[in-house]
PDB file of N, CA and C in Angstrom:
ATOM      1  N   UNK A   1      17.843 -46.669 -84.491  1.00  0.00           N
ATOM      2  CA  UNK A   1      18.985 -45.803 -84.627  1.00  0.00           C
ATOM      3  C   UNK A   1      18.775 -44.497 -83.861  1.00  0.00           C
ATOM      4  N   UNK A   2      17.572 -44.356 -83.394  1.00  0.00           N
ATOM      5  CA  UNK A   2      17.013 -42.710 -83.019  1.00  0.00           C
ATOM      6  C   UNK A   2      17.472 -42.956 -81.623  1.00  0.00           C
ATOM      7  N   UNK A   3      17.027 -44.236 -81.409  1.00  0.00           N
ATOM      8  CA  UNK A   3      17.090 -44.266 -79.545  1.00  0.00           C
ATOM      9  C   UNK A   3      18.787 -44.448 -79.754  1.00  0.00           C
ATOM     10  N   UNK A   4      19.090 -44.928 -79.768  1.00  0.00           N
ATOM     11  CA  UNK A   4      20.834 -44.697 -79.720  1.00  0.00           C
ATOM     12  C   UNK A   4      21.349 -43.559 -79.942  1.00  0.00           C
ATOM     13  N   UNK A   5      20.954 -42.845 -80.538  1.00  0.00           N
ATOM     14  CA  UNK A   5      21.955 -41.364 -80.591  1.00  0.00           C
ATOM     15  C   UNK A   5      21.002 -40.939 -79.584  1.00  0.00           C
ATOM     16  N   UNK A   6      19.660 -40.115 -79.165  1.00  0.00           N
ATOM     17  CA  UNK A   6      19.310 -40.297 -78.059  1.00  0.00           C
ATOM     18  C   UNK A   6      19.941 -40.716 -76.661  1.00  0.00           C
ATOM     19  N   UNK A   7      20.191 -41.773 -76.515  1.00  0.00           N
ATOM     20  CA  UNK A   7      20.457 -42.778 -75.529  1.00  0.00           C
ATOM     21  C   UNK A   7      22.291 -42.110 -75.159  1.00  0.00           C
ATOM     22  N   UNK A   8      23.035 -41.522 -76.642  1.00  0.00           N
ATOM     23  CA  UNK A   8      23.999 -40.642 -76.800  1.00  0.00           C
ATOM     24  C   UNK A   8      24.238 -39.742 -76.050  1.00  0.00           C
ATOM     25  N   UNK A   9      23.380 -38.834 -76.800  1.00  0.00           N
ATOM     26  CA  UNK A   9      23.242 -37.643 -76.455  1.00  0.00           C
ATOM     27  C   UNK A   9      22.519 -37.050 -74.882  1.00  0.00           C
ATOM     28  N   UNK A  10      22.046 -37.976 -74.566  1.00  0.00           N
ATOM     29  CA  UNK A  10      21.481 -37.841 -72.663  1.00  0.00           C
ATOM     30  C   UNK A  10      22.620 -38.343 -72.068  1.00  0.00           C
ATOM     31  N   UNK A  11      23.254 -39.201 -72.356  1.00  0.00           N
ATOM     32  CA  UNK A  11      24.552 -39.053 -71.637  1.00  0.00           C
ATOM     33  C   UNK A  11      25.666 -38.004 -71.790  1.00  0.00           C
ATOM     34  N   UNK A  12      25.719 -37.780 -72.818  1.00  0.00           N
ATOM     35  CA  UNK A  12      26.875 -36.704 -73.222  1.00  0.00           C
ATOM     36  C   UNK A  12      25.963 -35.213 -72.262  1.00  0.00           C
ATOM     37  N   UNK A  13      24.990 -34.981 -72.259  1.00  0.00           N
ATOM     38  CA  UNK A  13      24.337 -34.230 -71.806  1.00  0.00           C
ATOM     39  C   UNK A  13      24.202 -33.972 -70.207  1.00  0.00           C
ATOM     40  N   UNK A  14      24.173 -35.456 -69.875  1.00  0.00           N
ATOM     41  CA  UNK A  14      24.423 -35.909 -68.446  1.00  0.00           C
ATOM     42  C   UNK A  14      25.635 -35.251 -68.113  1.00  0.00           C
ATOM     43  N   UNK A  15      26.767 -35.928 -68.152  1.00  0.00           N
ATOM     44  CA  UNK A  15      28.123 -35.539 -68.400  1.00  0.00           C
ATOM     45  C   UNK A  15      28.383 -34.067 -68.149  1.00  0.00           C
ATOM     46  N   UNK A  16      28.079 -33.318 -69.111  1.00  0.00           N
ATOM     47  CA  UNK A  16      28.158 -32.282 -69.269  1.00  0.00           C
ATOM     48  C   UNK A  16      27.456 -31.251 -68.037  1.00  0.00           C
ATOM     49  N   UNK A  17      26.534 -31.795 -67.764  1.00  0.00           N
ATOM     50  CA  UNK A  17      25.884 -31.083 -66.608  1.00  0.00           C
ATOM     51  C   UNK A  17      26.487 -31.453 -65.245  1.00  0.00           C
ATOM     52  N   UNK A  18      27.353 -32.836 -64.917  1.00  0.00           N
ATOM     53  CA  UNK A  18      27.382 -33.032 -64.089  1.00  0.00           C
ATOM     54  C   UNK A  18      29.172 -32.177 -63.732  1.00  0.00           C
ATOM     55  N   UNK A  19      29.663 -32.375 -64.803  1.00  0.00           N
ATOM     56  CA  UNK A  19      31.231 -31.337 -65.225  1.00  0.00           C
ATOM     57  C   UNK A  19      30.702 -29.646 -64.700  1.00  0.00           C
ATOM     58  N   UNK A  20      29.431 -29.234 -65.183  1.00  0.00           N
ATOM     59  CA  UNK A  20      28.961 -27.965 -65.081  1.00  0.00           C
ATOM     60  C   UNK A  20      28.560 -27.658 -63.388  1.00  0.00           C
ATOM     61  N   UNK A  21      28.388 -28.478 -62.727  1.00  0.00           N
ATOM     62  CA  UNK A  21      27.605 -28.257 -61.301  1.00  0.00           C
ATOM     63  C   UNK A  21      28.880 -28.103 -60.182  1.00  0.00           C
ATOM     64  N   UNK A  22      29.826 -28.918 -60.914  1.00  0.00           N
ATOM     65  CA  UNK A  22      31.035 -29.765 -59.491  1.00  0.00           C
ATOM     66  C   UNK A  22      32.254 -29.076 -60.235  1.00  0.00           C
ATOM     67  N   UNK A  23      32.143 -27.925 -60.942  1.00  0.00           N
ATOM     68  CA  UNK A  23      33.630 -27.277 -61.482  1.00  0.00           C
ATOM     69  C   UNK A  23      33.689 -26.763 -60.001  1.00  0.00           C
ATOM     70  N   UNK A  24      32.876 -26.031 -59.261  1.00  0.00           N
ATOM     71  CA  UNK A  24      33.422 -25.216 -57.916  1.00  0.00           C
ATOM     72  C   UNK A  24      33.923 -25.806 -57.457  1.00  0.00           C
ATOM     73  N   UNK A  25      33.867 -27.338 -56.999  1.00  0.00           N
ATOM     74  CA  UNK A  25      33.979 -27.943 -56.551  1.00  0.00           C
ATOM     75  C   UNK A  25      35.678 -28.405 -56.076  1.00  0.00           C
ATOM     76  N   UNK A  26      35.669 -28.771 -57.779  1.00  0.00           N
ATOM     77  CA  UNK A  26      37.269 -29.255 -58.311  1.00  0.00           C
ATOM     78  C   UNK A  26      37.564 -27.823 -57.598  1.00  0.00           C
ATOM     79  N   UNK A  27      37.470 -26.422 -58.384  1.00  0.00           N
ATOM     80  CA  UNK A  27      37.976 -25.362 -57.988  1.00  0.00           C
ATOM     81  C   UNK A  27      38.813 -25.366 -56.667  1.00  0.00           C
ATOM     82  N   UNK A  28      37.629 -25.274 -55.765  1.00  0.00           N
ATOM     83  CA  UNK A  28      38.153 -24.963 -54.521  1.00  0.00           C
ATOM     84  C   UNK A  28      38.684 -26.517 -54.050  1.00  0.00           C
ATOM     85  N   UNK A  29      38.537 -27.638 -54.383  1.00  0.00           N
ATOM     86  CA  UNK A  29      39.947 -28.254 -53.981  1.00  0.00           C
ATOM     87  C   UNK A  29      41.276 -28.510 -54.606  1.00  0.00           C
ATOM     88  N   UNK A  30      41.119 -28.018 -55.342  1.00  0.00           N
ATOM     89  CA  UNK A  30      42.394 -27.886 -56.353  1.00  0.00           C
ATOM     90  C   UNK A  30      43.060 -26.833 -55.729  1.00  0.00           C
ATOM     91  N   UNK A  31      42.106 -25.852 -55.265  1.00  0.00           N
ATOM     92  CA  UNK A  31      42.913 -24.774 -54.231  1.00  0.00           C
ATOM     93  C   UNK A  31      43.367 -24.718 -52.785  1.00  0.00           C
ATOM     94  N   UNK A  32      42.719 -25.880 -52.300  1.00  0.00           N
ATOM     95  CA  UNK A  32      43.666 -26.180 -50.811  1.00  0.00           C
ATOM     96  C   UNK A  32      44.231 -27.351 -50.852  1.00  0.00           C
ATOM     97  N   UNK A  33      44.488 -27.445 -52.392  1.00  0.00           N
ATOM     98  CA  UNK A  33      45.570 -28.792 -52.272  1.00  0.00           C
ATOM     99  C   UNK A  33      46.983 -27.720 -52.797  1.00  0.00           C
ATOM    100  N   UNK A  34      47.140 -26.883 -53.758  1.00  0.00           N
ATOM    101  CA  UNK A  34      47.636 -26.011 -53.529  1.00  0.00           C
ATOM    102  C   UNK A  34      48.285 -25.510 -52.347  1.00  0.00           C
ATOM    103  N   UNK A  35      47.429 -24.658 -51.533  1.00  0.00           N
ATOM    104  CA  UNK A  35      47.678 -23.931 -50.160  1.00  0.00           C
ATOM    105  C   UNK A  35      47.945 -24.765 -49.181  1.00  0.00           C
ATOM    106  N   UNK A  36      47.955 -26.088 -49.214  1.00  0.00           N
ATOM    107  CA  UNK A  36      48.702 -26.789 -47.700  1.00  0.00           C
ATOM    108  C   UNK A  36      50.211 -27.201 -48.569  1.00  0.00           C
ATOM    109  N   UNK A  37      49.816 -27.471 -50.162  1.00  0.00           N
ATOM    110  CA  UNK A  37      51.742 -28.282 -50.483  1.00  0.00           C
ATOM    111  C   UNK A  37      52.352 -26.633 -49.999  1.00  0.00           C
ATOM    112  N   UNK A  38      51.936 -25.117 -50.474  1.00  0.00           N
ATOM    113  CA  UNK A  38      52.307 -23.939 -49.740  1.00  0.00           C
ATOM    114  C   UNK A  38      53.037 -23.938 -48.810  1.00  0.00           C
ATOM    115  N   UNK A  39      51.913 -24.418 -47.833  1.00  0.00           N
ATOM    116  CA  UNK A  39      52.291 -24.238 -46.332  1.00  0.00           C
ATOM    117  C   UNK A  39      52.974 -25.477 -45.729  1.00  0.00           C
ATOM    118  N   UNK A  40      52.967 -26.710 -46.392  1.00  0.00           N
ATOM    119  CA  UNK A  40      54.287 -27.279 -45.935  1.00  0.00           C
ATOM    120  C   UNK A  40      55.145 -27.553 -46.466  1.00  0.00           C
ATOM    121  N   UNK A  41      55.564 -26.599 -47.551  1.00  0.00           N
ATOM    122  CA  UNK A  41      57.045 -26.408 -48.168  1.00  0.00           C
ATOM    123  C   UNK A  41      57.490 -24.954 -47.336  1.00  0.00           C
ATOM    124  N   UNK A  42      56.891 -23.777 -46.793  1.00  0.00           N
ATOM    125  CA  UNK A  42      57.128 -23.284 -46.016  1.00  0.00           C
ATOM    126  C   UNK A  42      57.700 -23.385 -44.659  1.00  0.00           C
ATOM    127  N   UNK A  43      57.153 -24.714 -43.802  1.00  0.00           N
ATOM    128  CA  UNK A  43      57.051 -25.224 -42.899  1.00  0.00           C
ATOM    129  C   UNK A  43      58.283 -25.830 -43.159  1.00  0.00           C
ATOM    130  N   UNK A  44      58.611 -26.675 -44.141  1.00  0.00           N
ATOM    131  CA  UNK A  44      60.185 -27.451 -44.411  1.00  0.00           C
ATOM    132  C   UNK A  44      61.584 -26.537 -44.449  1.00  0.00           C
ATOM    133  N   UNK A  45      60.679 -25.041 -44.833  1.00  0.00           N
ATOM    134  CA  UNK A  45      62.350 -24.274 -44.846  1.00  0.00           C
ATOM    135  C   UNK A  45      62.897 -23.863 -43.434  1.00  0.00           C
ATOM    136  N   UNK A  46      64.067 -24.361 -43.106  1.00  0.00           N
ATOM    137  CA  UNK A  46      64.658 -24.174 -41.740  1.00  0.00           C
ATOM    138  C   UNK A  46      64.563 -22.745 -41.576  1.00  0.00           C
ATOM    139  N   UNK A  47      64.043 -22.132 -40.592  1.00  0.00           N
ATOM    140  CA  UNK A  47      63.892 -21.014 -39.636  1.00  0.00           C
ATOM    141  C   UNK A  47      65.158 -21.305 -38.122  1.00  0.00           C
ATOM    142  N   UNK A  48      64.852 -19.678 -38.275  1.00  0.00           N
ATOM    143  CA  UNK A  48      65.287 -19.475 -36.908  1.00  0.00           C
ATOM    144  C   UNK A  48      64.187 -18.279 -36.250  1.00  0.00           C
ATOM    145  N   UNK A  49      64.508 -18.354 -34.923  1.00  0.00           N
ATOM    146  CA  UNK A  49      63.755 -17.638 -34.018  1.00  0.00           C
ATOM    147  C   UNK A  49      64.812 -16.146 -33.105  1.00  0.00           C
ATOM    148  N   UNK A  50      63.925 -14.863 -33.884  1.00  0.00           N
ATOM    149  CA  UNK A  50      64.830 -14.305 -33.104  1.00  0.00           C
ATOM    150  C   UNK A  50      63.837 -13.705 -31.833  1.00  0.00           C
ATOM    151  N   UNK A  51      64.407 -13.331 -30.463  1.00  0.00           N
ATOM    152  CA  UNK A  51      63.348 -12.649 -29.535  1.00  0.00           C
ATOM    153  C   UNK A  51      64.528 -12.231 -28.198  1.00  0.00           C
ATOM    154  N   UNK A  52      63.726 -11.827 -27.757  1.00  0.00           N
ATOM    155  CA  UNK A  52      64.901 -10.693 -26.763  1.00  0.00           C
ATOM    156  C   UNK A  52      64.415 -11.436 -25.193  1.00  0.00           C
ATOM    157  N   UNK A  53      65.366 -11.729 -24.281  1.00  0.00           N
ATOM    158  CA  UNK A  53      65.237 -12.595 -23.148  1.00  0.00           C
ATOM    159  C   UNK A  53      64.986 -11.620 -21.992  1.00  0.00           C
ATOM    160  N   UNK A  54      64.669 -11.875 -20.912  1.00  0.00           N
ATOM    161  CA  UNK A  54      64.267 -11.106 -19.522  1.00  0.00           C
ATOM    162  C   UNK A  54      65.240  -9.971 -19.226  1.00  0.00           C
ATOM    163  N   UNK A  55      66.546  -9.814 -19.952  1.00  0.00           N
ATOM    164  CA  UNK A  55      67.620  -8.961 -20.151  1.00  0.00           C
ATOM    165  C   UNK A  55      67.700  -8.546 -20.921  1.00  0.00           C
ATOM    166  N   UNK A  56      66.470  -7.893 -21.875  1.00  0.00           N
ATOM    167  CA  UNK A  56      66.332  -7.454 -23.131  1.00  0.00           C
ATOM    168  C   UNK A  56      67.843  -7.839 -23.858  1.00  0.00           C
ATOM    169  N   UNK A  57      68.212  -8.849 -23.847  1.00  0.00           N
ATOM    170  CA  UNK A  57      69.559  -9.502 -24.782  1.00  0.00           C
ATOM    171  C   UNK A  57      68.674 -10.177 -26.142  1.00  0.00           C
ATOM    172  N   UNK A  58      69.661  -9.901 -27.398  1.00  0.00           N
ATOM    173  CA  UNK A  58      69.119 -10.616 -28.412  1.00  0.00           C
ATOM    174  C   UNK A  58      69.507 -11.914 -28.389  1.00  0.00           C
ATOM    175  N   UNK A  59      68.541 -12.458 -28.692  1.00  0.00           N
ATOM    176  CA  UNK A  59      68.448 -14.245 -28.656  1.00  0.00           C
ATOM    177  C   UNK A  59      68.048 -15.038 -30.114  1.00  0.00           C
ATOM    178  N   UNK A  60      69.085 -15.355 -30.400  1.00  0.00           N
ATOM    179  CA  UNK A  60      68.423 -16.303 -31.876  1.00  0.00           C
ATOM    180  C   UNK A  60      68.895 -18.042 -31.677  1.00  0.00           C
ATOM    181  N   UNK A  61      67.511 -18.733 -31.733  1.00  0.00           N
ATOM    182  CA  UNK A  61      67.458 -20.030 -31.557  1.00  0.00           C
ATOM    183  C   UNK A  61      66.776 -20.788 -32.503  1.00  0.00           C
ATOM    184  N   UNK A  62      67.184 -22.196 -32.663  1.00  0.00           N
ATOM    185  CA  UNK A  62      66.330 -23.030 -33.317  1.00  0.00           C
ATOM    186  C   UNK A  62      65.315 -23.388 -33.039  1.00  0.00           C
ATOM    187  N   UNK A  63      64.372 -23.277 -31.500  1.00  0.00           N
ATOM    188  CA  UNK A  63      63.293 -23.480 -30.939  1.00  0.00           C
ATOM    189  C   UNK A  63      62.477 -22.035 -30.852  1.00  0.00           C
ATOM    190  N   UNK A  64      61.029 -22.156 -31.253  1.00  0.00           N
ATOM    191  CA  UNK A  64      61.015 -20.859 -30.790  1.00  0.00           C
ATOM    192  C   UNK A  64      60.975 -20.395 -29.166  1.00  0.00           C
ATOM    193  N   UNK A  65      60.765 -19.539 -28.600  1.00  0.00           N
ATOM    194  CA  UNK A  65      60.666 -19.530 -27.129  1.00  0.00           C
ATOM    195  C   UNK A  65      59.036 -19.646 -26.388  1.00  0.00           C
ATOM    196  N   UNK A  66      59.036 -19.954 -25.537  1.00  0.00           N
ATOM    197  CA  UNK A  66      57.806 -20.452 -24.974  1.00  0.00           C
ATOM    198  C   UNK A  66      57.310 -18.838 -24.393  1.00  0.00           C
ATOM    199  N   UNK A  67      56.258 -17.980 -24.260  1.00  0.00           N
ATOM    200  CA  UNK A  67      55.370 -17.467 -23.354  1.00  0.00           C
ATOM    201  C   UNK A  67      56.119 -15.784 -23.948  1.00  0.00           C
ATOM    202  N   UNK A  68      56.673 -15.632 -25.002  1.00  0.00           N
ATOM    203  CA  UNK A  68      57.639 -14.560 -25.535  1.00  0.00           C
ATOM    204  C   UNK A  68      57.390 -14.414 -26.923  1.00  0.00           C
ATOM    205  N   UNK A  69      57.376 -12.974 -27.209  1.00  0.00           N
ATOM    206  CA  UNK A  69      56.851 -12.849 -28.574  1.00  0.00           C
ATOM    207  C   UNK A  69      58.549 -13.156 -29.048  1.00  0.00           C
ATOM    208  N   UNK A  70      58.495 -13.510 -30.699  1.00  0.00           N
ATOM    209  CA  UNK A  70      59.458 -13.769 -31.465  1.00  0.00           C
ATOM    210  C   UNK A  70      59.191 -13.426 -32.995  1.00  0.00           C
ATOM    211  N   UNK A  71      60.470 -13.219 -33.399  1.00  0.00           N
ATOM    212  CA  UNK A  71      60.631 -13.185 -34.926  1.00  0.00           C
ATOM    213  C   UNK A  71      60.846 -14.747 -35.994  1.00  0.00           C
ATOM    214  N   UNK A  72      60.498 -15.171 -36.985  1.00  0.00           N
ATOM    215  CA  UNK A  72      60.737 -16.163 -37.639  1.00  0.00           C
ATOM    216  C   UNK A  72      61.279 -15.592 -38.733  1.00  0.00           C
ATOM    217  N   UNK A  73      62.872 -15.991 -38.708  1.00  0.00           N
ATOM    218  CA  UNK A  73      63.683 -15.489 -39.944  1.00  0.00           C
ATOM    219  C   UNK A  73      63.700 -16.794 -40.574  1.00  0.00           C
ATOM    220  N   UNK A  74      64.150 -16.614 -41.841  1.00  0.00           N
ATOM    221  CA  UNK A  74      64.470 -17.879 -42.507  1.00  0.00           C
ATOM    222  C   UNK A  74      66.504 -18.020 -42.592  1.00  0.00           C
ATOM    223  N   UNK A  75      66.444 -19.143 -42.478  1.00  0.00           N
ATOM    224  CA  UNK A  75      68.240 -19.711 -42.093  1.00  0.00           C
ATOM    225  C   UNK A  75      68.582 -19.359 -43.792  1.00  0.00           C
ATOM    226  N   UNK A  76      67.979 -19.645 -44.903  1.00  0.00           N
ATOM    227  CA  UNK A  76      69.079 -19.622 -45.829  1.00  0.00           C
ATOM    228  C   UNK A  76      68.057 -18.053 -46.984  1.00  0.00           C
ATOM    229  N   UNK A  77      68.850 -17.411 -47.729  1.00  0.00           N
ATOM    230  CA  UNK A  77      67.992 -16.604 -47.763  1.00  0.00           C
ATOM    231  C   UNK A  77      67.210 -17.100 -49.950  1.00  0.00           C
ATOM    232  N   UNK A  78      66.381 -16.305 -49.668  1.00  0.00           N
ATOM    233  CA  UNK A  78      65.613 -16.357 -50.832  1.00  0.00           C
ATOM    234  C   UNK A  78      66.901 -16.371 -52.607  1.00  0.00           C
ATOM    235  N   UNK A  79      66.390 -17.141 -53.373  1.00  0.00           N
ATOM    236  CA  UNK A  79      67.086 -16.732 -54.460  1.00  0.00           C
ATOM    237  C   UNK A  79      67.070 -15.434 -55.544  1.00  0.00           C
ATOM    238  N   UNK A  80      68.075 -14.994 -55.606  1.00  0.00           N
ATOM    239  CA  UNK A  80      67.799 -13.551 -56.383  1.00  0.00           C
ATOM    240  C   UNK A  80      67.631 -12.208 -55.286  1.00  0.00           C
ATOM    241  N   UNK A  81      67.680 -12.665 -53.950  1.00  0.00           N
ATOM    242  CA  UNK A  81      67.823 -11.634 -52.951  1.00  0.00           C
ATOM    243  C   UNK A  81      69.663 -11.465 -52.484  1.00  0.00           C
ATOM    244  N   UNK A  82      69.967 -10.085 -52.931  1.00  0.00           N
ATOM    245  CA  UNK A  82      71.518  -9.597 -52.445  1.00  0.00           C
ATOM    246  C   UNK A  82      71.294  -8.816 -51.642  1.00  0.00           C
ATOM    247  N   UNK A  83      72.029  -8.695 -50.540  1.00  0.00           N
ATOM    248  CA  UNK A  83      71.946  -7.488 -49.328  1.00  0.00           C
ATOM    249  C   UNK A  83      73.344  -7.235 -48.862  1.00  0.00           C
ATOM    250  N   UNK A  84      73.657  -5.858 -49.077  1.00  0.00           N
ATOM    251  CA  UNK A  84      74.959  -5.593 -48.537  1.00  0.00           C
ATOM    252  C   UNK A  84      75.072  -4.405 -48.177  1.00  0.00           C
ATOM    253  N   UNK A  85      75.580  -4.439 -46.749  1.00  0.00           N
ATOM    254  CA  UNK A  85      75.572  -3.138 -46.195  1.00  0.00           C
ATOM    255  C   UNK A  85      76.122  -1.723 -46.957  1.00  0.00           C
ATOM    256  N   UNK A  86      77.274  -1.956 -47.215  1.00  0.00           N
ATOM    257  CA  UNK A  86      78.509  -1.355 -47.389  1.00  0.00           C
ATOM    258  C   UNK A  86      78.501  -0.760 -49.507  1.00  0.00           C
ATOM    259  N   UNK A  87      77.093  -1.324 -49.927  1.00  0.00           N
ATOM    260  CA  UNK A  87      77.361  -1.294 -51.028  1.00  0.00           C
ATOM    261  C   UNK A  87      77.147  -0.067 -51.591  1.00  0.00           C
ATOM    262  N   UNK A  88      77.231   0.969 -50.825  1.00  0.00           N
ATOM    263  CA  UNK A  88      77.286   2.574 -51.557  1.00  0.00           C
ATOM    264  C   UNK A  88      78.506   2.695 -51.466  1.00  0.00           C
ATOM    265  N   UNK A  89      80.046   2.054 -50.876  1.00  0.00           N
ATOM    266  CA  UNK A  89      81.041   2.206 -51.500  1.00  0.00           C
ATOM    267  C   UNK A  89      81.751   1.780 -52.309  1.00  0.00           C
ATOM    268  N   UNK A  90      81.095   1.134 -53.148  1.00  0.00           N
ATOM    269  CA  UNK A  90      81.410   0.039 -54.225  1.00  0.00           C
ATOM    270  C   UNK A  90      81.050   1.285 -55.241  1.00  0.00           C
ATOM    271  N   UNK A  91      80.015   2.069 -55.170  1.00  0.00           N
ATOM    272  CA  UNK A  91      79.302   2.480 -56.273  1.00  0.00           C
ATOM    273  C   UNK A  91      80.533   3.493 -56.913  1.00  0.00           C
ATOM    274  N   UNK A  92      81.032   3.760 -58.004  1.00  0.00           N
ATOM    275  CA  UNK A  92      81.664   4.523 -58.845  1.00  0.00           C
ATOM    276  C   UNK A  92      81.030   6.043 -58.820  1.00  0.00           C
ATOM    277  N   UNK A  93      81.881   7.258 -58.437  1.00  0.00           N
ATOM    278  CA  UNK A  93      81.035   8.332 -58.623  1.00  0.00           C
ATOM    279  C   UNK A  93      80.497   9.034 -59.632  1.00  0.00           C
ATOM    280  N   UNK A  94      79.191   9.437 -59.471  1.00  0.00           N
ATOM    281  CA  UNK A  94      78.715  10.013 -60.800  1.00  0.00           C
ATOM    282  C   UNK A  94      79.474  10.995 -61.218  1.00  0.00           C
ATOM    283  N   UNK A  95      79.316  11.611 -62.561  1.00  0.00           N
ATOM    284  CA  UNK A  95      80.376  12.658 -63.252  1.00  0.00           C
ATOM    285  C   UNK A  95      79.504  13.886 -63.256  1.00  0.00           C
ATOM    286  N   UNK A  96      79.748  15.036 -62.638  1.00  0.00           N
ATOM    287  CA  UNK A  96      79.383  16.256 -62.635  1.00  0.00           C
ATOM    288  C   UNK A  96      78.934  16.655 -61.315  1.00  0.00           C
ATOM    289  N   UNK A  97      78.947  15.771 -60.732  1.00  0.00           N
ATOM    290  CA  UNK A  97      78.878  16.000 -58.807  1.00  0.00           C
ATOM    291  C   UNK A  97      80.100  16.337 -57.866  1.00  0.00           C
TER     292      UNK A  97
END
């Protein structure tokens, strides 16, 4: 009965040490499995390219441009982001100004 719980307990022990050595392990791939689904759900959101042509003209395309620095906007915008120019005339005036 001794060697069996023994025989137990060096495995559970085993186990345990081998869970204890290879956590970094899991860690850091658990973390660039993470950081690439990241970077290609990033990669899936349609962009556009903005950059200015030999006529300093603004240029926005679906390709970016070859041998030219550029901007990468995104085509649809973030959720919970509002932007409006004009919205200080919406605003109601304060009372005592």
């Amino acid at each position: 009965m001794r060697l069996g719980w023994a025989l137990v307990g060096g495995i559970a022990i085993g186990a345990a040490l081998w869970w204890w050595t290879t956590r970094d392990e899991r860690e850091q791939a658990r973390a660039e499995r993470e950081h690439q689904a990241a970077a290609a759900a990033e990669a899936a959101r349609p962009v556009l390219y903005r950059w200015h042509d030999a006529n300093g003209v603004l240029q926005i395309t679906e390709q970016p441009p070859k041998g030219r620095k550029y901007v990468r906007i995104d085509r649809e915008p973030y959720d919970g982001i509002e932007v409006h120019g004009d919205r200080s005339a919406d605003l109601p005036e304060t009372p005592g100004k």
